[in-house]
Protein backbone atom coordinates (compact mmCIF):
# COMPACT_ATOMS: atom_id res chain seq x y z
CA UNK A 1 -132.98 -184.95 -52.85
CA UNK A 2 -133.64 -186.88 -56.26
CA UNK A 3 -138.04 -186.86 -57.10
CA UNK A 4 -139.60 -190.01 -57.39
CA UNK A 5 -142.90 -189.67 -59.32
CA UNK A 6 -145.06 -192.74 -58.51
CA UNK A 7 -148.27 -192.38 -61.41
CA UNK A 8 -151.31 -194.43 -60.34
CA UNK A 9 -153.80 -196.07 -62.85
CA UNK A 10 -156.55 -198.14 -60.64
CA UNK A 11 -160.71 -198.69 -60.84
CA UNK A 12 -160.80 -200.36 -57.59
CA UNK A 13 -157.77 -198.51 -55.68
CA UNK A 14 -155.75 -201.84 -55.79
CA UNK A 15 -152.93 -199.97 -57.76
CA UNK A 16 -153.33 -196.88 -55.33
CA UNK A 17 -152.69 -199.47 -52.69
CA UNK A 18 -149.30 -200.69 -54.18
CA UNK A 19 -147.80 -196.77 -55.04
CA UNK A 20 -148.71 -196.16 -51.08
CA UNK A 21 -147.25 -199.65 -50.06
CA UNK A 22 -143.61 -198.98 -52.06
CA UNK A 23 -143.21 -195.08 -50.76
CA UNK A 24 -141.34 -195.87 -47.99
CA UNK A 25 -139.25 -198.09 -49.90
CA UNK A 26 -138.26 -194.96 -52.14
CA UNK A 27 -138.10 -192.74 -48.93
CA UNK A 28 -135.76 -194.87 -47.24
CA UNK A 29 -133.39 -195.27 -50.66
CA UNK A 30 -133.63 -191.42 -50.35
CA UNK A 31 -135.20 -190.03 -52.95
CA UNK A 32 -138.57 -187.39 -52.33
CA UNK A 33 -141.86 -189.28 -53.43
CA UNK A 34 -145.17 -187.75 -55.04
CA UNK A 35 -148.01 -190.25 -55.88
CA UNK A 36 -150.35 -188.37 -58.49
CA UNK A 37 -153.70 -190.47 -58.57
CA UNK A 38 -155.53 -188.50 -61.10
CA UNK A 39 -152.32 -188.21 -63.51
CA UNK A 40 -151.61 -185.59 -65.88
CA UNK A 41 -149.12 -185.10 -68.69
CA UNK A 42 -148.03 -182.14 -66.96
CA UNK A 43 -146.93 -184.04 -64.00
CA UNK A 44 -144.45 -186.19 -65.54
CA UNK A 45 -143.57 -183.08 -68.04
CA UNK A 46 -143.74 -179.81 -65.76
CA UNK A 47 -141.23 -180.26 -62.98
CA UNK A 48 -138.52 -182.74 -63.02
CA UNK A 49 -138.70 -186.23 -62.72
CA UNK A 50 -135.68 -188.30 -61.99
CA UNK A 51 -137.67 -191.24 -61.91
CA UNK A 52 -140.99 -192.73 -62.41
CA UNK A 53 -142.84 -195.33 -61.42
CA UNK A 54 -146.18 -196.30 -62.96
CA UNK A 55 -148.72 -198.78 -61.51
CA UNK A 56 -151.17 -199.41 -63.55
CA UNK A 57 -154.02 -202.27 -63.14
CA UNK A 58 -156.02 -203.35 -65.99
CA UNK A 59 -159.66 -202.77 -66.47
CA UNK A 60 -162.31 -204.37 -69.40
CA UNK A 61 -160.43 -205.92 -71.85
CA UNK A 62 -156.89 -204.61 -71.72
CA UNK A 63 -157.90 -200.94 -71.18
CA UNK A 64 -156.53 -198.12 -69.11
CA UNK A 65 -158.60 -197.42 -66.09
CA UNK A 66 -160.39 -194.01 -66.64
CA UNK A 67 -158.38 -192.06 -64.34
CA UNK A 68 -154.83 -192.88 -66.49
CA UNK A 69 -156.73 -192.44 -69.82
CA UNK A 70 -156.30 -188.38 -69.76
CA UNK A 71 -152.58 -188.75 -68.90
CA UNK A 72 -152.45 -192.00 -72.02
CA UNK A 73 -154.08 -189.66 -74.70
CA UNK A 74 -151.85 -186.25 -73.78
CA UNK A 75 -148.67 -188.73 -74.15
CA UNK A 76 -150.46 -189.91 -77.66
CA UNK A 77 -151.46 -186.58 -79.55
CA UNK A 78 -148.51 -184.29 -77.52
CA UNK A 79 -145.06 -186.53 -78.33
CA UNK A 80 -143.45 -184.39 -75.71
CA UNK A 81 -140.19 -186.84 -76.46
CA UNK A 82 -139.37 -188.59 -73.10
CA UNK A 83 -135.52 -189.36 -73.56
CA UNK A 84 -134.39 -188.14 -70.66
CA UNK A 85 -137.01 -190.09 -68.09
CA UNK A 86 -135.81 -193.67 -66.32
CA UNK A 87 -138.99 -195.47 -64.97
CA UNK A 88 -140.48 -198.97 -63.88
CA UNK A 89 -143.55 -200.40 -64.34
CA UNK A 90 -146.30 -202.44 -62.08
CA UNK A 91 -148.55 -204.09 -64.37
CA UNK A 92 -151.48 -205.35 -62.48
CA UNK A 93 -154.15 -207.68 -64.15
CA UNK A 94 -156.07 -211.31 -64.05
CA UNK A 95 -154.70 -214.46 -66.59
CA UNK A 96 -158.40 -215.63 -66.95
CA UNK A 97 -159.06 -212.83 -69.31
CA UNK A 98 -155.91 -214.35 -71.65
CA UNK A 99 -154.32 -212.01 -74.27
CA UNK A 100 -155.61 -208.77 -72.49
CA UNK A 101 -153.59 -210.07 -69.18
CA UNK A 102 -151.97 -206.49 -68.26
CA UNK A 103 -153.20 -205.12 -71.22
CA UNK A 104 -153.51 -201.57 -70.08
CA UNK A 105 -149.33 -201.72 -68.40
CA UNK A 106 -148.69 -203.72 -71.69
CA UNK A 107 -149.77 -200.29 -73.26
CA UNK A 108 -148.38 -197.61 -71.13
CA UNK A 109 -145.05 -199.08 -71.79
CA UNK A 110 -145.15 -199.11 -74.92
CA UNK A 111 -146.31 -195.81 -74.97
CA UNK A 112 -143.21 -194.61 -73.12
CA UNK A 113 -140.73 -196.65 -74.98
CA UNK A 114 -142.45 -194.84 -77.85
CA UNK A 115 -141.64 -191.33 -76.49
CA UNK A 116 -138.12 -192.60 -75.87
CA UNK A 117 -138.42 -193.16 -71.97
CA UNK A 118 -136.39 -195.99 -70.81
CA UNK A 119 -137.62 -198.60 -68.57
CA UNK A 120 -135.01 -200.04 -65.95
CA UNK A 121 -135.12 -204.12 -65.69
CA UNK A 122 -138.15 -205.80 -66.43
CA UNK A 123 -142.04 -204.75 -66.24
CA UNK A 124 -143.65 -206.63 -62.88
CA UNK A 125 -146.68 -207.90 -64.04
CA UNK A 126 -149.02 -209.50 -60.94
CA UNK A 127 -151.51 -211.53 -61.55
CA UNK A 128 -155.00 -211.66 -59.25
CA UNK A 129 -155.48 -215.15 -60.25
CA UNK A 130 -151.99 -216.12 -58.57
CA UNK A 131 -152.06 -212.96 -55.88
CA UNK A 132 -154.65 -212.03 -53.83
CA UNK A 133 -152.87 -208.94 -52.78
CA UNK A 134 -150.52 -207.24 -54.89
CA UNK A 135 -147.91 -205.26 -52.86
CA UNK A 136 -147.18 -209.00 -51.65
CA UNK A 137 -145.26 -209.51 -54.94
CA UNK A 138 -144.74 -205.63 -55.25
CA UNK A 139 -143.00 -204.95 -52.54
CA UNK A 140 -140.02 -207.20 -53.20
CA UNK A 141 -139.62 -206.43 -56.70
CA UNK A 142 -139.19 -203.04 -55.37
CA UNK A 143 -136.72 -203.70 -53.35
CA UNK A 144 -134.56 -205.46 -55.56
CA UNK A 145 -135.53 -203.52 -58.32
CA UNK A 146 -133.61 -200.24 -56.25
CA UNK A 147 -130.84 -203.18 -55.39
CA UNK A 148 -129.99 -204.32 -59.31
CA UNK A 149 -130.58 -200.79 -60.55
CA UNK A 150 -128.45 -199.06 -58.15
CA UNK A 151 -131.00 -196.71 -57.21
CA UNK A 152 -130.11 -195.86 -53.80
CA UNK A 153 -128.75 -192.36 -53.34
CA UNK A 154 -129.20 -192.23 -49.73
């Protein structure tokens, strides 16, 4: 069975919330799931990943909550070289703060891409202004994300 790797980046547990929300999603397309809340480098790095997911909400102005910012700077100063790793990316963050909107998913991305990851389809990026709850827009981009991706193996 293929491992699913869902990283969590969240201040309030609102990102948390969405990793737990889309699990069965990933269960049911047939792949094994592990959320890691408190993320290291060595959890994306030390065992194999066939695919990632990262949900990360924005905190201050466009930074990484604290418990991502570990995993952030080990990707930074390491380069462990990432070609191999397919992910996607839940970007969660309020328009009223303008140009740091998803500022910290913004970031991780890049980061990846950096490291020679490749991200599948487009970044989701919900915003609290439009969404009161995010797995509401979530868990459908999930689902067709699996769907347009062919990620179903079950």
């Amino acid at each position: 069975m293929p491992m699913l790797k869902i990283f969590v980046g969240t201040m309030y547990g609102g990102a948390l919330d969405v990793a737990e929300q889309v699990k069965p999603l990933f269960e049911e397309a047939g792949y094994e799931v592990a959320i890691f809340d408190q993320p290291t480098l060595d959890d994306l790095i030390g065992s194999p990943t066939d695919l990632a997911l990262f949900c990360v909400s924005t905190t201050g102005s466009g930074d990484l909550p604290g418990n991502i910012v570990p995993f952030a700077r080990d990707l930074e100063e390491q380069s462990p070289g990432l070609g191999g790793l397919r992910y996607g990316l839940i970007a969660l963050g309020d328009s009223s703060y303008g140009d740091t909107f998803c500022g910290a998913g913004r970031h991780l991305d890049a980061l990846l891409e950096g490291q020679g990851a490749q991200r599948l389809g487009e970044r989701l990026e919900v915003d609290a202004m439009e969404t009161f709850m995010a797995d509401d827009e979530a868990l459908p981009w999930v689902e067709q994300w699996i769907d347009n991706q062919q990620l179903k193996v079950a």
